[in-house]
Protein backbone atom coordinates (compact mmCIF):
# COMPACT_ATOMS: atom_id res chain seq x y z
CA UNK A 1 110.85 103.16 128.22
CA UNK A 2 108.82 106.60 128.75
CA UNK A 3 108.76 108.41 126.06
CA UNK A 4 109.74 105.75 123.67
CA UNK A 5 106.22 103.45 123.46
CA UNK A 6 103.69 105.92 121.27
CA UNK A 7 99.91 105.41 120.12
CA UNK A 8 99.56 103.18 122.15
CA UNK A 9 95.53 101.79 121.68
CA UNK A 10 95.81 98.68 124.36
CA UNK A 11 97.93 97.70 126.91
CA UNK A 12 96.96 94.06 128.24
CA UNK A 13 98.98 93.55 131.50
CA UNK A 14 99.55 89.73 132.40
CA UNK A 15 100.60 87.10 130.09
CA UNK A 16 98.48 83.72 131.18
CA UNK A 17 96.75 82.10 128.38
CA UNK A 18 93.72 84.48 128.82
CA UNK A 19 96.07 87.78 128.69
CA UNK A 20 98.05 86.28 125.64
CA UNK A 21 94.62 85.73 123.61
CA UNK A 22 93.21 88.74 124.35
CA UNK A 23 96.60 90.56 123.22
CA UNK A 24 96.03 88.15 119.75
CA UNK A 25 92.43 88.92 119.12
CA UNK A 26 93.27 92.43 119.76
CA UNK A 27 96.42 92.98 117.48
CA UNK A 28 94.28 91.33 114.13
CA UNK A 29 91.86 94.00 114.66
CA UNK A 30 94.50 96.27 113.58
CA UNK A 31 94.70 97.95 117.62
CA UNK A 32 98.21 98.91 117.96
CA UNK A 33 98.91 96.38 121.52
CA UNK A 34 101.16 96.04 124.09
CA UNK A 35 101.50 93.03 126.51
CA UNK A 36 102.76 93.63 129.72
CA UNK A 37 104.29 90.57 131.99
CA UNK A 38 105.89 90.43 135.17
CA UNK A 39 107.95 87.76 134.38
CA UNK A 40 107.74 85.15 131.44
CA UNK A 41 104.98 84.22 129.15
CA UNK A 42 102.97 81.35 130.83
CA UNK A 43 105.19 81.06 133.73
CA UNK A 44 102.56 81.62 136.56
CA UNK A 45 99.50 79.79 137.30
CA UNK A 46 98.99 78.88 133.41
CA UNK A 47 101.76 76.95 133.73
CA UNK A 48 100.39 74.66 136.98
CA UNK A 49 96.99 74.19 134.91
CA UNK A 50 95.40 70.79 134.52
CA UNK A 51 94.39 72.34 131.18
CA UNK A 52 90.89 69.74 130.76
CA UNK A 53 89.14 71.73 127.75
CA UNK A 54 85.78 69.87 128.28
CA UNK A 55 83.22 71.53 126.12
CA UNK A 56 80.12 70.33 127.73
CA UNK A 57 79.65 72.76 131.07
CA UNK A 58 76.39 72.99 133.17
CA UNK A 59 76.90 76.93 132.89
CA UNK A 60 76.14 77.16 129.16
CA UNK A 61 77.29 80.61 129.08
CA UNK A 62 81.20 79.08 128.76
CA UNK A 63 80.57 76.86 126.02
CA UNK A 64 80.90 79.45 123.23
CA UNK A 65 84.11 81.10 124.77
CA UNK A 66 85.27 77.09 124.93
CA UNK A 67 84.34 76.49 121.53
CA UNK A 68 86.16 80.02 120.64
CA UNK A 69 89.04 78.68 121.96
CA UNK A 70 89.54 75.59 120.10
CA UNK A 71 89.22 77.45 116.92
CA UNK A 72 91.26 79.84 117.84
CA UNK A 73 93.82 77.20 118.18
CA UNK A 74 93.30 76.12 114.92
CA UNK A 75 93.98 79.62 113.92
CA UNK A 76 97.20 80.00 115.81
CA UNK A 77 98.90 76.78 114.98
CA UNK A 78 98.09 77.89 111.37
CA UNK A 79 99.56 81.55 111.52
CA UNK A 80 102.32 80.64 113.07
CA UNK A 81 103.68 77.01 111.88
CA UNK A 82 103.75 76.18 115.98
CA UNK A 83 101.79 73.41 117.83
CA UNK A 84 99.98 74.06 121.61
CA UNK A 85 100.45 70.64 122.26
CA UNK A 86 96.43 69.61 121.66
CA UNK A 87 95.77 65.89 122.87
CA UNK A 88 92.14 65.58 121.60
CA UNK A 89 91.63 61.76 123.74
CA UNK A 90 87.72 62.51 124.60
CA UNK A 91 86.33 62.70 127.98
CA UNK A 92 83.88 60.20 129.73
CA UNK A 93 81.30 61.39 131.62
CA UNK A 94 81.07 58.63 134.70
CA UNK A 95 77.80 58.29 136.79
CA UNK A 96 77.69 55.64 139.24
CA UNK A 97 74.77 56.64 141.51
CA UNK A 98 71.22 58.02 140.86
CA UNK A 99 72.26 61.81 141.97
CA UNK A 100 75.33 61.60 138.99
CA UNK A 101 73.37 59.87 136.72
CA UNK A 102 70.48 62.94 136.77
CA UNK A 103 73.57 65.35 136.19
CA UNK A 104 74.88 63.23 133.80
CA UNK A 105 71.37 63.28 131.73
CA UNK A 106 71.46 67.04 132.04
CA UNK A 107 75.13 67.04 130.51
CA UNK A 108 73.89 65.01 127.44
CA UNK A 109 70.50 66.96 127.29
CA UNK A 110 73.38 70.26 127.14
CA UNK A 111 75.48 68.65 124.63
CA UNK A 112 72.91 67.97 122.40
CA UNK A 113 71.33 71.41 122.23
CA UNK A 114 74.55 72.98 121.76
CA UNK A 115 75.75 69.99 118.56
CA UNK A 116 78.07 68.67 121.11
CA UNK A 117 79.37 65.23 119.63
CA UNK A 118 78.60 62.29 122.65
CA UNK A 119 77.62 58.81 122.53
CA UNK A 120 76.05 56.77 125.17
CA UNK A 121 79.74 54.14 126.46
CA UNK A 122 78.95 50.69 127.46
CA UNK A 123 81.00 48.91 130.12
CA UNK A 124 83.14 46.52 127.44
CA UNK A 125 84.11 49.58 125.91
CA UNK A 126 85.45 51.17 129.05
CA UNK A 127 87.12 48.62 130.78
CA UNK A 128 89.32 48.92 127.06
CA UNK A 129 89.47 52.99 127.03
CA UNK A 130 90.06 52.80 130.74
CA UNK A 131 91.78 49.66 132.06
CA UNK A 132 92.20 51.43 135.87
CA UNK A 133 88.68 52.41 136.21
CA UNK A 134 86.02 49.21 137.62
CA UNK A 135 83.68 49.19 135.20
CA UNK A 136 81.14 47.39 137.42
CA UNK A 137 80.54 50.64 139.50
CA UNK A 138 79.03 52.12 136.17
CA UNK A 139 75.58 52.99 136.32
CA UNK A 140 75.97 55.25 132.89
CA UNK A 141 78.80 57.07 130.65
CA UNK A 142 78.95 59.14 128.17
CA UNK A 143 81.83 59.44 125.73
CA UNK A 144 82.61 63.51 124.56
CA UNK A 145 85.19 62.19 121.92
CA UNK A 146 86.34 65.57 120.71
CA UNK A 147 87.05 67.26 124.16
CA UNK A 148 90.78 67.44 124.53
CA UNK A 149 93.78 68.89 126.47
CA UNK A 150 96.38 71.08 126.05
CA UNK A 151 99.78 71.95 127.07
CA UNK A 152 98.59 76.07 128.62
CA UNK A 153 102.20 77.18 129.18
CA UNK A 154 102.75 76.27 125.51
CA UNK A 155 99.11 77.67 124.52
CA UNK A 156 99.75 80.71 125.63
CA UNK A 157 103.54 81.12 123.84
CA UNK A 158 101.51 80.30 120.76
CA UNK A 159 98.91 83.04 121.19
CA UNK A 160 101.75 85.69 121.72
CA UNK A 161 103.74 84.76 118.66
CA UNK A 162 100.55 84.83 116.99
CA UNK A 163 100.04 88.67 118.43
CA UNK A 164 103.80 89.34 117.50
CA UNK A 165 102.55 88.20 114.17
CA UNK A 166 99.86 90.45 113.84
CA UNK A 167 102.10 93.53 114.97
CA UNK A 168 101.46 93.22 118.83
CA UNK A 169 104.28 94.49 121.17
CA UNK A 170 105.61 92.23 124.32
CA UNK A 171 107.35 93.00 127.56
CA UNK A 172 109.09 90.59 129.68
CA UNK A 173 110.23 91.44 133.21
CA UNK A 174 108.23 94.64 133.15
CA UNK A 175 106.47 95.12 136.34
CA UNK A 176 103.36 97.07 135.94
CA UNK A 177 102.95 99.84 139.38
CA UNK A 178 99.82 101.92 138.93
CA UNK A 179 97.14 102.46 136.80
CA UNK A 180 96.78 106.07 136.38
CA UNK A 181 93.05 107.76 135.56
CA UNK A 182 92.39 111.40 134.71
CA UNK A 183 88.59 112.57 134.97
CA UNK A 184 87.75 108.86 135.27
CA UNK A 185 89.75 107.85 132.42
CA UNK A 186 92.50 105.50 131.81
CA UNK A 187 95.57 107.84 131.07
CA UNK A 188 98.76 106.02 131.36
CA UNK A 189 100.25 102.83 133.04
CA UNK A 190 103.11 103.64 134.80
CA UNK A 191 106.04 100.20 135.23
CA UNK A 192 109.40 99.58 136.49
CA UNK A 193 110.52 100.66 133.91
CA UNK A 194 109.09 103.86 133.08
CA UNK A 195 105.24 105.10 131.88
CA UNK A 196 103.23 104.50 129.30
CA UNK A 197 100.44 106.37 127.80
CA UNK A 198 97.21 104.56 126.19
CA UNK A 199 93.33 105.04 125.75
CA UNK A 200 92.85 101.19 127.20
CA UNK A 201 94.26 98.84 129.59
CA UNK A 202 93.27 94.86 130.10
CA UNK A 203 93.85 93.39 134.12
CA UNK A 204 94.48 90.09 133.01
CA UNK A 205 96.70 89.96 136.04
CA UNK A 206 95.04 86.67 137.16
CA UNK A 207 95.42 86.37 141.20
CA UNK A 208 96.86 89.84 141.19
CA UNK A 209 94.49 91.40 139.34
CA UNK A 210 93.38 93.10 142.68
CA UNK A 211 96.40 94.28 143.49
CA UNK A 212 96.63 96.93 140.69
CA UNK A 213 93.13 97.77 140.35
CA UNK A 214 92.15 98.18 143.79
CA UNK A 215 94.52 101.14 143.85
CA UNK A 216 92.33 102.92 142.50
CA UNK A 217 88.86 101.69 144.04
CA UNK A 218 88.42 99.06 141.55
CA UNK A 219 87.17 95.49 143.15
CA UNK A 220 87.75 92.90 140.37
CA UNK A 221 84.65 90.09 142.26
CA UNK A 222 87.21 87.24 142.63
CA UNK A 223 89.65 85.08 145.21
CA UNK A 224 92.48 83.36 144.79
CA UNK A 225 91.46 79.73 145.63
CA UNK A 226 93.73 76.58 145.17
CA UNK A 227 93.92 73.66 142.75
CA UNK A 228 95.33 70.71 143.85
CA UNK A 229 96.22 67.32 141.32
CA UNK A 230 98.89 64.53 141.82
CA UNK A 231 100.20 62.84 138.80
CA UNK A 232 100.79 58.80 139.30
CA UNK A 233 104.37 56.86 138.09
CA UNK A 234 104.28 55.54 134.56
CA UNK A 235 101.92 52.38 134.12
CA UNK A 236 101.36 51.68 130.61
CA UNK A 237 98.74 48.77 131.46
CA UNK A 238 96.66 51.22 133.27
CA UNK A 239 97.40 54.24 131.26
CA UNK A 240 97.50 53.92 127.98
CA UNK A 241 98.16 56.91 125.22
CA UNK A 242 94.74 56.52 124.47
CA UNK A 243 93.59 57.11 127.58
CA UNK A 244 90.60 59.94 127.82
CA UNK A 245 90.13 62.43 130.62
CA UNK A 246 87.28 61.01 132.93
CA UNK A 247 85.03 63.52 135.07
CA UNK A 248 83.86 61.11 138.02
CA UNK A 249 81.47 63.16 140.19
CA UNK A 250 81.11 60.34 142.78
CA UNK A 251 84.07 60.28 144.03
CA UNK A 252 84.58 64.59 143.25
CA UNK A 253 87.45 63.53 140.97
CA UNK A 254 88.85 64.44 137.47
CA UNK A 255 91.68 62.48 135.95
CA UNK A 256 93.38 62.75 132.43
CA UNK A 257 96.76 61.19 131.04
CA UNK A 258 99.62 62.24 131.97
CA UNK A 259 103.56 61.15 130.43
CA UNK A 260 102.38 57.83 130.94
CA UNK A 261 100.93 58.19 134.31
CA UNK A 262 97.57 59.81 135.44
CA UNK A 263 96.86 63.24 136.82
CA UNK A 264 94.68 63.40 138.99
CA UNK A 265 92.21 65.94 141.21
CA UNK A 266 90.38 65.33 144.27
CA UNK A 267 88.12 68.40 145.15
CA UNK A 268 88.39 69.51 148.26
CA UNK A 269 84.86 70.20 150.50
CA UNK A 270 86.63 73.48 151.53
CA UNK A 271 89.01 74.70 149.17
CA UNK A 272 91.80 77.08 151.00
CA UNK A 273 91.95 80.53 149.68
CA UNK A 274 94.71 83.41 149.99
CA UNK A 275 95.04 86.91 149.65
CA UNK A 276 97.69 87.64 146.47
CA UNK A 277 99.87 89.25 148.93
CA UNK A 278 100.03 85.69 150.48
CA UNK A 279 101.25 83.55 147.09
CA UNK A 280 104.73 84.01 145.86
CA UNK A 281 104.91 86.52 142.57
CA UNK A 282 107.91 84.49 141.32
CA UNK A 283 107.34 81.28 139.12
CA UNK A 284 108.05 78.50 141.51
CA UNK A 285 106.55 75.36 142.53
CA UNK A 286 105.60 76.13 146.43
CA UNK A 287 103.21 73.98 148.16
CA UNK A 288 100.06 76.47 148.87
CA UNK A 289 98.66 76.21 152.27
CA UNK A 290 99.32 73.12 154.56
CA UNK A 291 101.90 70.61 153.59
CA UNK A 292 100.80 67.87 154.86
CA UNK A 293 97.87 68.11 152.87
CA UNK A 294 99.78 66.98 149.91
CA UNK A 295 99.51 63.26 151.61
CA UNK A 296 96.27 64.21 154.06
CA UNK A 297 93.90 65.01 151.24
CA UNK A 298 94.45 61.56 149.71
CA UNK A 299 94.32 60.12 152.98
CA UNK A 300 90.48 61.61 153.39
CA UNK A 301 89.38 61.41 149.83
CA UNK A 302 91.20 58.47 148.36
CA UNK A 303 88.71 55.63 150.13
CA UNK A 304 85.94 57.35 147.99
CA UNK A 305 88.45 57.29 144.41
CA UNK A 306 89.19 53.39 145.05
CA UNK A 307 86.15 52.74 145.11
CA UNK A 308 86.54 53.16 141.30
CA UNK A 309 90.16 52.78 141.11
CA UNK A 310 90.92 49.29 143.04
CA UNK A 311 94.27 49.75 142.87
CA UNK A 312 94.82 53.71 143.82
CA UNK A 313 96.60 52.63 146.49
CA UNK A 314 99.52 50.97 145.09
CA UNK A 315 99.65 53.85 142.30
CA UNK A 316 103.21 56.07 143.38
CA UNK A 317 102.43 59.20 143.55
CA UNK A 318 105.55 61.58 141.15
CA UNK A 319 104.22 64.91 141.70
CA UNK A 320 102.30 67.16 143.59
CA UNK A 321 100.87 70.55 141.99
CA UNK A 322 98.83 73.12 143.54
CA UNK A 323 97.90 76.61 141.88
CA UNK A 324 95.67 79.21 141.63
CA UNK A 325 92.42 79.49 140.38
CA UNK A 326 90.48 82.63 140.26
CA UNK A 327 87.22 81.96 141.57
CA UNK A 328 83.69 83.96 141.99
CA UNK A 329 80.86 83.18 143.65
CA UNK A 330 78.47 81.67 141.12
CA UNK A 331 81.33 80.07 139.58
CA UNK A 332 81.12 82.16 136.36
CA UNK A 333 83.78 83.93 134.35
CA UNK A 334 83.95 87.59 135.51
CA UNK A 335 85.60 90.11 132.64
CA UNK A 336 84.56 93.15 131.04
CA UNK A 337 84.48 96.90 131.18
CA UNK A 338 83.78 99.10 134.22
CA UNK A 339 81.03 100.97 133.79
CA UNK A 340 82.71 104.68 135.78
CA UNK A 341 86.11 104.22 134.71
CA UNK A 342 86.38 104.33 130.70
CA UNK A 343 88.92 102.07 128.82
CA UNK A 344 89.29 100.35 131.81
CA UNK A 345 88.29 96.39 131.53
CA UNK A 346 89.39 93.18 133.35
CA UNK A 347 89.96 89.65 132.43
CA UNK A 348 90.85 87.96 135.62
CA UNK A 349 88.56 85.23 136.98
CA UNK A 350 88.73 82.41 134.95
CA UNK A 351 86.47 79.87 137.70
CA UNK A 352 88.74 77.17 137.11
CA UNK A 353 88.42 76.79 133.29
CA UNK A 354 90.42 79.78 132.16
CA UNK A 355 92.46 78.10 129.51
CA UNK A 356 89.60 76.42 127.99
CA UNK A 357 87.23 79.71 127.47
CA UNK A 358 90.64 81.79 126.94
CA UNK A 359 90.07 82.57 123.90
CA UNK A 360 86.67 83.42 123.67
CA UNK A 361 86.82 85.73 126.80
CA UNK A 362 89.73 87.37 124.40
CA UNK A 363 87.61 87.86 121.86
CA UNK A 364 84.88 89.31 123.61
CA UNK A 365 86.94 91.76 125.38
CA UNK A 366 88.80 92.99 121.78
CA UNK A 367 84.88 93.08 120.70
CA UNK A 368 84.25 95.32 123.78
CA UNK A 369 87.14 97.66 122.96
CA UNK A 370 86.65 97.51 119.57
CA UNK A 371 82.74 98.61 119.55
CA UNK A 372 82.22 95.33 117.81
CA UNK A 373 78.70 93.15 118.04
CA UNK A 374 79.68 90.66 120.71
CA UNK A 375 79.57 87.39 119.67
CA UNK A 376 78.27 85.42 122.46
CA UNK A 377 76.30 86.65 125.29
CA UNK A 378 78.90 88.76 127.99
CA UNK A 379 75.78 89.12 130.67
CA UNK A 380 76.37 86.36 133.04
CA UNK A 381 79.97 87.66 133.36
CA UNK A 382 79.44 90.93 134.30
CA UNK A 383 81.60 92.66 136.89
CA UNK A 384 78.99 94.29 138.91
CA UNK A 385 76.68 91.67 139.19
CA UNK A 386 77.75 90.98 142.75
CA UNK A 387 77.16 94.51 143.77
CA UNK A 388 79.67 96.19 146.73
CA UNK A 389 82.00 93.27 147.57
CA UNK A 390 85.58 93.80 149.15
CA UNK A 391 87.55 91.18 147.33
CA UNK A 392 89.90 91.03 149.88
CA UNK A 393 87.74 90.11 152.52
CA UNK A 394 87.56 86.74 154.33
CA UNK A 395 83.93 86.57 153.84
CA UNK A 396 83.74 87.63 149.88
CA UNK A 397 86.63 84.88 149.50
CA UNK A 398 84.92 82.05 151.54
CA UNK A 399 82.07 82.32 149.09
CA UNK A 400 84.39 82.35 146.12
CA UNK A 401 85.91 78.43 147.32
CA UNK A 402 82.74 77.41 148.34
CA UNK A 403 81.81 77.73 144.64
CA UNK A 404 84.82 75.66 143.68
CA UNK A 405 84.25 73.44 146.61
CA UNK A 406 80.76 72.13 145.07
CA UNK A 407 81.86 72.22 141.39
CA UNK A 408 81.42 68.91 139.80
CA UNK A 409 81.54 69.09 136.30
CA UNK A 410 84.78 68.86 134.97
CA UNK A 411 88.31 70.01 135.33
């Protein structure tokens, strides 16, 4: 490969969903780019995502890279003929006690400010839109009827023929070594399969983001912190195609349709987290952490989802997914440039909603690189807003799943 790669203006290494858009957003600004993945597109974590693209979010900050990303896929499916697999069925916002119904206020009062379509959902509607869910536990709803899902492993194909389109470069089962600076500048990346020179390089490495940046002194402030959803046996009486994702605070559940069943997520009160050199670099489907958790956690949680699901216990359980999400301590995105090491930028903690804001972190990074107005505010997401944190340490990565531990709205 040395030698043969020239001009170079951006390599983006990592091909998730938020690696793909950024590689998209930068090739139709005309930036000669190259995308750089281990081994397929969307074959790690993307591909274990729950994928809930709910646009309200307590954090306001993510609702403009959340709203970038559903035009964005607009924009793709356009340029390139190609669906991502978009199942717009609406969320509802479930409150059943005083504490969820003041969040649930708040979540209107952010929808509202922000022209978020919602409507107040009475309990005849519900026990229609959701036959498994007891209505009679409802103390308010609110119905988001344009938030959807998507299909990320798919999303992300769709964003890299869209970057092929636009005269981006992609390579497969490339590993990427070391990132090599001169005078504080990026200079070259140097893979398996040979080196290549460029002016800017994109971590979008996800969970291994670390791994190449740290080389050279660079903490990325993230942990690798699992997800953890079971998807239910086919019931068409309780799960219709209709069927909207429900966020259900309660009972610290999520829930969307799934191939006829329901997926399902039951948030842990402390969420395990790894060190990268601890997860398996090859797509697979490993259990992460303790296996008998897949059965344990429903054991200690489930009591609390009945309460809302009567018949959660009788549901068979067809699958069992764990993955990865990047995590921080406030729960924010964290992306952007380093401010001593020029051309050098990540885009590696997504905070558990990485496919929804992909696109708009994309865009603001190409913005970045491209001396472009930013679009949205990048602030919040700084990289050194933590200050000196070792992002392999256990401490720095407690704080990171206590942050997903106590996250309760949405996906």
């Amino acid at each position: 490969m040395k030698n043969t790669v020239e001009n170079i203006d951006v390599i983006v290494i990592g091909a998730g969903t938020i690696g793909a858009a950024t590689t998209w957003h930068l090739a139709k600004r005309g930036l000669k780019t190259l995308l750089i993945e281990r081994n397929q597109i969307g074959s790690g974590n993307t591909s274990k995502a729950a994928s809930l693209m709910t646009k309200v979010r307590t954090k306001e900050a993510l609702i403009p890279l959340i709203q970038e990303t559903y035009n964005n896929i607009d924009e793709i499916e356009n340029l390139t003929n190609l669906t991502v697999g978009k199942r717009q069925v609406g969320t509802v916002h479930f409150a059943a006690s005083k504490d969820a119904k003041i969040n649930l206020d708040k979540i209107v009062d952010i929808a509202n400010k922000h022209h978020i379509k919602n409507r107040k959902i009475e309990k005849e509607e519900l026990v229609d839109l959701i036959p498994w869910l007891d209505a009679q536990t409802m103390l308010e709803a609110s119905f988001m009827e344009d938030d959807a899902f998507v299909d990320a492993y798919v999303l992300a194909n769709v964003f890299v023929e869209a970057a092929k389109k636009e005269g981006a470069l992609v390579y497969q089962n490339t590993e990427v070594q070391e990132l090599v600076f001169k005078e504080g500048e990026i200079y070259s990346v140097k893979t398996d399969k040979g080196e290549i020179l460029t002016k800017n390089v994109v971590d979008a490495a996800g969970l291994w983001a670390n791994d190449l940046s740290m080389k050279n002194n660079i903490p990325i402030p993230m942990a690798a912190v699992r997800s953890i959803y079971w998807i239910t046996e086919e019931n068409e009486a309780l799960f219709p195609k209709t069927h909207p994702m429900v966020v259900l605070p309660d009972a610290m559940a999520y829930s969307r349709p799934e191939a006829g069943g329901l997926l399902f997520g039951l948030r842990e009160e402390n969420s395990p987290h790894f060190k990268s050199n601890e997860i398996n670099k090859e797509p697979n489907t490993d259990f992460l952490g303790n296996p008998d958790d897949k059965w344990g956690l429903i054991e200690k949680y489930g009591s609390k989802f009945q309460e809302f699901f009567p018949d959660f216990f009788n549901m068979g359980i067809k699958e069992v997914i764990t993955g990865i999400s990047t995590y921080t301590p406030d729960g924010y995105y964290t992306f952007g440039k380093f401010p001593d090491k020029k051309g050098f930028y990540a885009a590696a903690g997504c905070a558990g909603a990485g496919v929804a804001g992909s696109g708009g972190i994309g865009r603001l990074i190409a913005e970045m690189i491209n001396n472009e107005h930013l679009f949205t505010d990048a602030n919040p997401f700084r990289l050194d807003r933590f200050g000196e944190i070792d992002p392999t340490s256990a401490v720095f990565r407690q704080r990171c799943a206590d942050a997903r531990s106590k996250k309760k709205d949405g996906g």
